[in-house]
Protein backbone atom coordinates (compact mmCIF):
# COMPACT_ATOMS: atom_id res chain seq x y z
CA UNK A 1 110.13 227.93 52.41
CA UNK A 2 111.67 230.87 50.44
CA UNK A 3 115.12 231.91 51.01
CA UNK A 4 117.44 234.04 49.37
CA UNK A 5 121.15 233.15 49.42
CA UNK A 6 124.90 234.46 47.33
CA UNK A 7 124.52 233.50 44.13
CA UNK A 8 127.14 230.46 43.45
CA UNK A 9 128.68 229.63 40.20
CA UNK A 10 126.45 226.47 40.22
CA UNK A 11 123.26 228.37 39.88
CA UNK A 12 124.17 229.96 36.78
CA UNK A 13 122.72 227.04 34.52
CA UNK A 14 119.38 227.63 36.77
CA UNK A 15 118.66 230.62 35.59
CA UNK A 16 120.18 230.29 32.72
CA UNK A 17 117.33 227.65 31.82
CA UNK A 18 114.83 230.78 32.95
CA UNK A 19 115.82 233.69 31.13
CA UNK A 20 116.36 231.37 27.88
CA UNK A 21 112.76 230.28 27.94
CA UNK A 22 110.61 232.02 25.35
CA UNK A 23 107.13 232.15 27.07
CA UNK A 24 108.96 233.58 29.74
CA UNK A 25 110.48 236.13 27.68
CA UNK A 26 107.64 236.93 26.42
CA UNK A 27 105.61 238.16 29.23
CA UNK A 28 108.49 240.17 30.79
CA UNK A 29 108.52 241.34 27.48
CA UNK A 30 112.03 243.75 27.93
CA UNK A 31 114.76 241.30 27.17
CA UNK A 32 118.68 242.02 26.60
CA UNK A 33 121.40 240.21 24.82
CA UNK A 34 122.16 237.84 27.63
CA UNK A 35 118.60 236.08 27.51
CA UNK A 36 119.62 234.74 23.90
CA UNK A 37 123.17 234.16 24.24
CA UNK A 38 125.01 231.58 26.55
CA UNK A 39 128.27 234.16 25.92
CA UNK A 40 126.19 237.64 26.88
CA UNK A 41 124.81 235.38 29.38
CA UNK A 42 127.92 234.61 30.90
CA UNK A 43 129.78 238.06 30.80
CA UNK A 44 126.72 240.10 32.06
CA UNK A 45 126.66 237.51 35.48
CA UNK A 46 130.16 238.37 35.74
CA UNK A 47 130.00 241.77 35.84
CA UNK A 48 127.12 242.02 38.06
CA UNK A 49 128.70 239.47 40.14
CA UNK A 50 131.97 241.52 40.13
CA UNK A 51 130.21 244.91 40.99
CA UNK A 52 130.13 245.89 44.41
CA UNK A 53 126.70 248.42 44.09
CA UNK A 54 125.16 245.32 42.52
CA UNK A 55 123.02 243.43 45.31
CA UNK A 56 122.12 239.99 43.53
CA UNK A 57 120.37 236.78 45.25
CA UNK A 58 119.70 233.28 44.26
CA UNK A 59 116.31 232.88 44.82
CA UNK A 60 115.56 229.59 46.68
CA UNK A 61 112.24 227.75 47.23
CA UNK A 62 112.95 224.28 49.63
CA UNK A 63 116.64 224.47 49.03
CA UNK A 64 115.90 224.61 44.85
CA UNK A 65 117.54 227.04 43.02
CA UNK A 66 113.66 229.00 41.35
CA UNK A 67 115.41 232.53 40.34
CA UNK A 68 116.91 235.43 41.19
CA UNK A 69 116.47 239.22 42.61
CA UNK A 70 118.56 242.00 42.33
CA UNK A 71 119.05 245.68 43.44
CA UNK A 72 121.41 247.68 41.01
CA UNK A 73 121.97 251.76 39.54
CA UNK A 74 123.31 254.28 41.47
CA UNK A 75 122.23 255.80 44.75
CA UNK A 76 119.16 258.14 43.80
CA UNK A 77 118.20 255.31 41.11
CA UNK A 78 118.12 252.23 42.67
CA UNK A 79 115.89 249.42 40.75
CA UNK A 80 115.05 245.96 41.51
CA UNK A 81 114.91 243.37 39.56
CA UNK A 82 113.69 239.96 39.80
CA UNK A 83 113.23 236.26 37.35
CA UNK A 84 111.27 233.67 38.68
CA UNK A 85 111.20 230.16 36.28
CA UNK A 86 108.44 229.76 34.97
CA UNK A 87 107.42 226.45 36.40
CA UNK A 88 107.48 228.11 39.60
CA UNK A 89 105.18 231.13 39.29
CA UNK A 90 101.71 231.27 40.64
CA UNK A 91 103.10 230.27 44.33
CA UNK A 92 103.79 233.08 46.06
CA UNK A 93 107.48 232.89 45.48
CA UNK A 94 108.30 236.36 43.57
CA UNK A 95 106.90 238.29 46.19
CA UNK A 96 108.59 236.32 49.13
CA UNK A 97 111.63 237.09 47.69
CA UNK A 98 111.23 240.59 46.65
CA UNK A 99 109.85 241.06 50.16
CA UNK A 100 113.18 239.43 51.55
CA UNK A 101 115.34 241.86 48.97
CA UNK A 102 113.82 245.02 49.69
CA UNK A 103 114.74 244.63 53.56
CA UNK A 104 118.43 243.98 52.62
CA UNK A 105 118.85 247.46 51.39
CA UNK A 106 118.03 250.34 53.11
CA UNK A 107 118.53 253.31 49.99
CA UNK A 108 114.74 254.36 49.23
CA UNK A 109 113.38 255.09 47.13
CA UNK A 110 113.67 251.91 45.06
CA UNK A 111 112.20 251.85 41.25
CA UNK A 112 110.97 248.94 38.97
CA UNK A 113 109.36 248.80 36.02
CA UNK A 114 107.15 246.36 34.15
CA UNK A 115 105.31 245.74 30.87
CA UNK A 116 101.98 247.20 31.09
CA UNK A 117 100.06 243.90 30.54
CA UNK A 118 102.40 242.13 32.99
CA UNK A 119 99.73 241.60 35.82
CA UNK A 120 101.49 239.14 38.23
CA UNK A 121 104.83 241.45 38.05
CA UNK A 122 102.86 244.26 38.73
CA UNK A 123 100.87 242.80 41.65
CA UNK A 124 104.47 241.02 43.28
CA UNK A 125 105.76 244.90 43.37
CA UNK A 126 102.71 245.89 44.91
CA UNK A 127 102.30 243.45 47.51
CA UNK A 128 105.83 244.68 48.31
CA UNK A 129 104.89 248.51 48.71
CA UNK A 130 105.88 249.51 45.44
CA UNK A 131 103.12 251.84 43.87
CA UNK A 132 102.67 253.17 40.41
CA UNK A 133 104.45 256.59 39.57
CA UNK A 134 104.08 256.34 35.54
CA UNK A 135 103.93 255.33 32.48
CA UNK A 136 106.12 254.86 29.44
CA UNK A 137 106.61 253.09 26.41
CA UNK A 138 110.00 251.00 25.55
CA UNK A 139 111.26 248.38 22.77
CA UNK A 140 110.68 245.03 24.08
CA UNK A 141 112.64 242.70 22.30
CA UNK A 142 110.68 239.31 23.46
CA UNK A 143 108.16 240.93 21.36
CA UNK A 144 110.04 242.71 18.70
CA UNK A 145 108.25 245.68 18.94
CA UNK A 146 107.55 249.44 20.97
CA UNK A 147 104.95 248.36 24.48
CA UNK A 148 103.78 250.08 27.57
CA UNK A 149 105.51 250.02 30.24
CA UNK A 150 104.27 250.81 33.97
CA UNK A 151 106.81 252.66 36.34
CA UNK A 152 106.65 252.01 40.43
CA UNK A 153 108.31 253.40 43.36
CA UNK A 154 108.76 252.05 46.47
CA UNK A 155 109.08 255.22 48.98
C-alpha cells in the first residue's frame, strides 16, 4: 500500500541514501548541490521544511520510507516534484504517490519537467494527467553537460 505522510526528521537519511545514488542521478539527470553534499543536503530540507508554500510528503510503500513528493513555486507556477529510490521503481509507486499529491492541492495548473530520455518520469506524470506543453534544453549536472528537457502541465 502507498501512503504519503509529514515528512519526519527520521526520514531524512532515507532519502538522503536516494538522491546520493549516482545511477539515480543520472537518469533524472537535473541535479543540485544538495544531491552531493550531506551539508546542502541538510539546509535545503530545512528550508523546504520551514516554508509554508512548500507542500512536501514522505513517500511510503508498506509503512517503508521509498521517497518523497513535493509541490513548491508560487501561485501561477506551481511544480511538482517527486524521488523515488531506486530499488523501488518499476512498481507502480511514483505514480501512486503523485496521484495522492496532486489531490492535496487544489492550485492548477501544476508544471513538471523531465529529461527528455526520462521515460518512466514522463509516463508517472502522464498517468497523473499531466500532458506535454514543451520543450527545452537545461544543464544537467548528473551528466555534466546541456540535455533536453520535456515540459508538462497538468490543467
Amino acid at each position: 500500500m502507498i501512503s504519503l505522510r509529514e515528512v519526519r526528521d527520521s526520514d531524512l537519511s532515507a532519502f538522503w541514501e536516494h538522491l546520493s545514488d549516482p545511477a539515480a542521478q543520472h537518469v533524472a539527470a537535473v541535479t543540485r548541490k544538495y544531491h552531493y553534499d550531506r551539508g546542502h543536503f541538510d539546509d535545503h530540507w530545512a528550508r523546504m521544511r520551514a516554508n509554508p508554500a512548500v507542500l512536501v510528503r514522505t513517500v511510503l510503500a508498506d509503512d517503508e520510507v521509498v521517497g518523497h513528493a513535493a509541490v513548491y513555486g508560487p501561485p501561477d507556477e506551481r511544480e511538482v516534484t517527486y524521488w523515488i529510490g531506486r530499488a523501488h521503481w518499476g512498481r507502480g509507486i511514483a505514480t501512486a504517490a503523485l496521484a495522492a499529491l496532486i489531490e492535496l492541492v487544489c492550485t492548477r495548473p501544476l508544471h513538471a519537467h523531465a529529461a527528455a530520455d526520462n521515460a518512466g518520469s514522463i509516463r508517472v506524470l502522464e498517468k497523473c494527467g499531466f500532458v506535454m506543453t514543451g520543450h527545452d534544453r537545461g544543464f544537467a549536472q548528473a551528466r555534466d553537460g546541456e540535455i533536453d528537457e520535456v515540459l508538462l502541465t497538468l490543467s
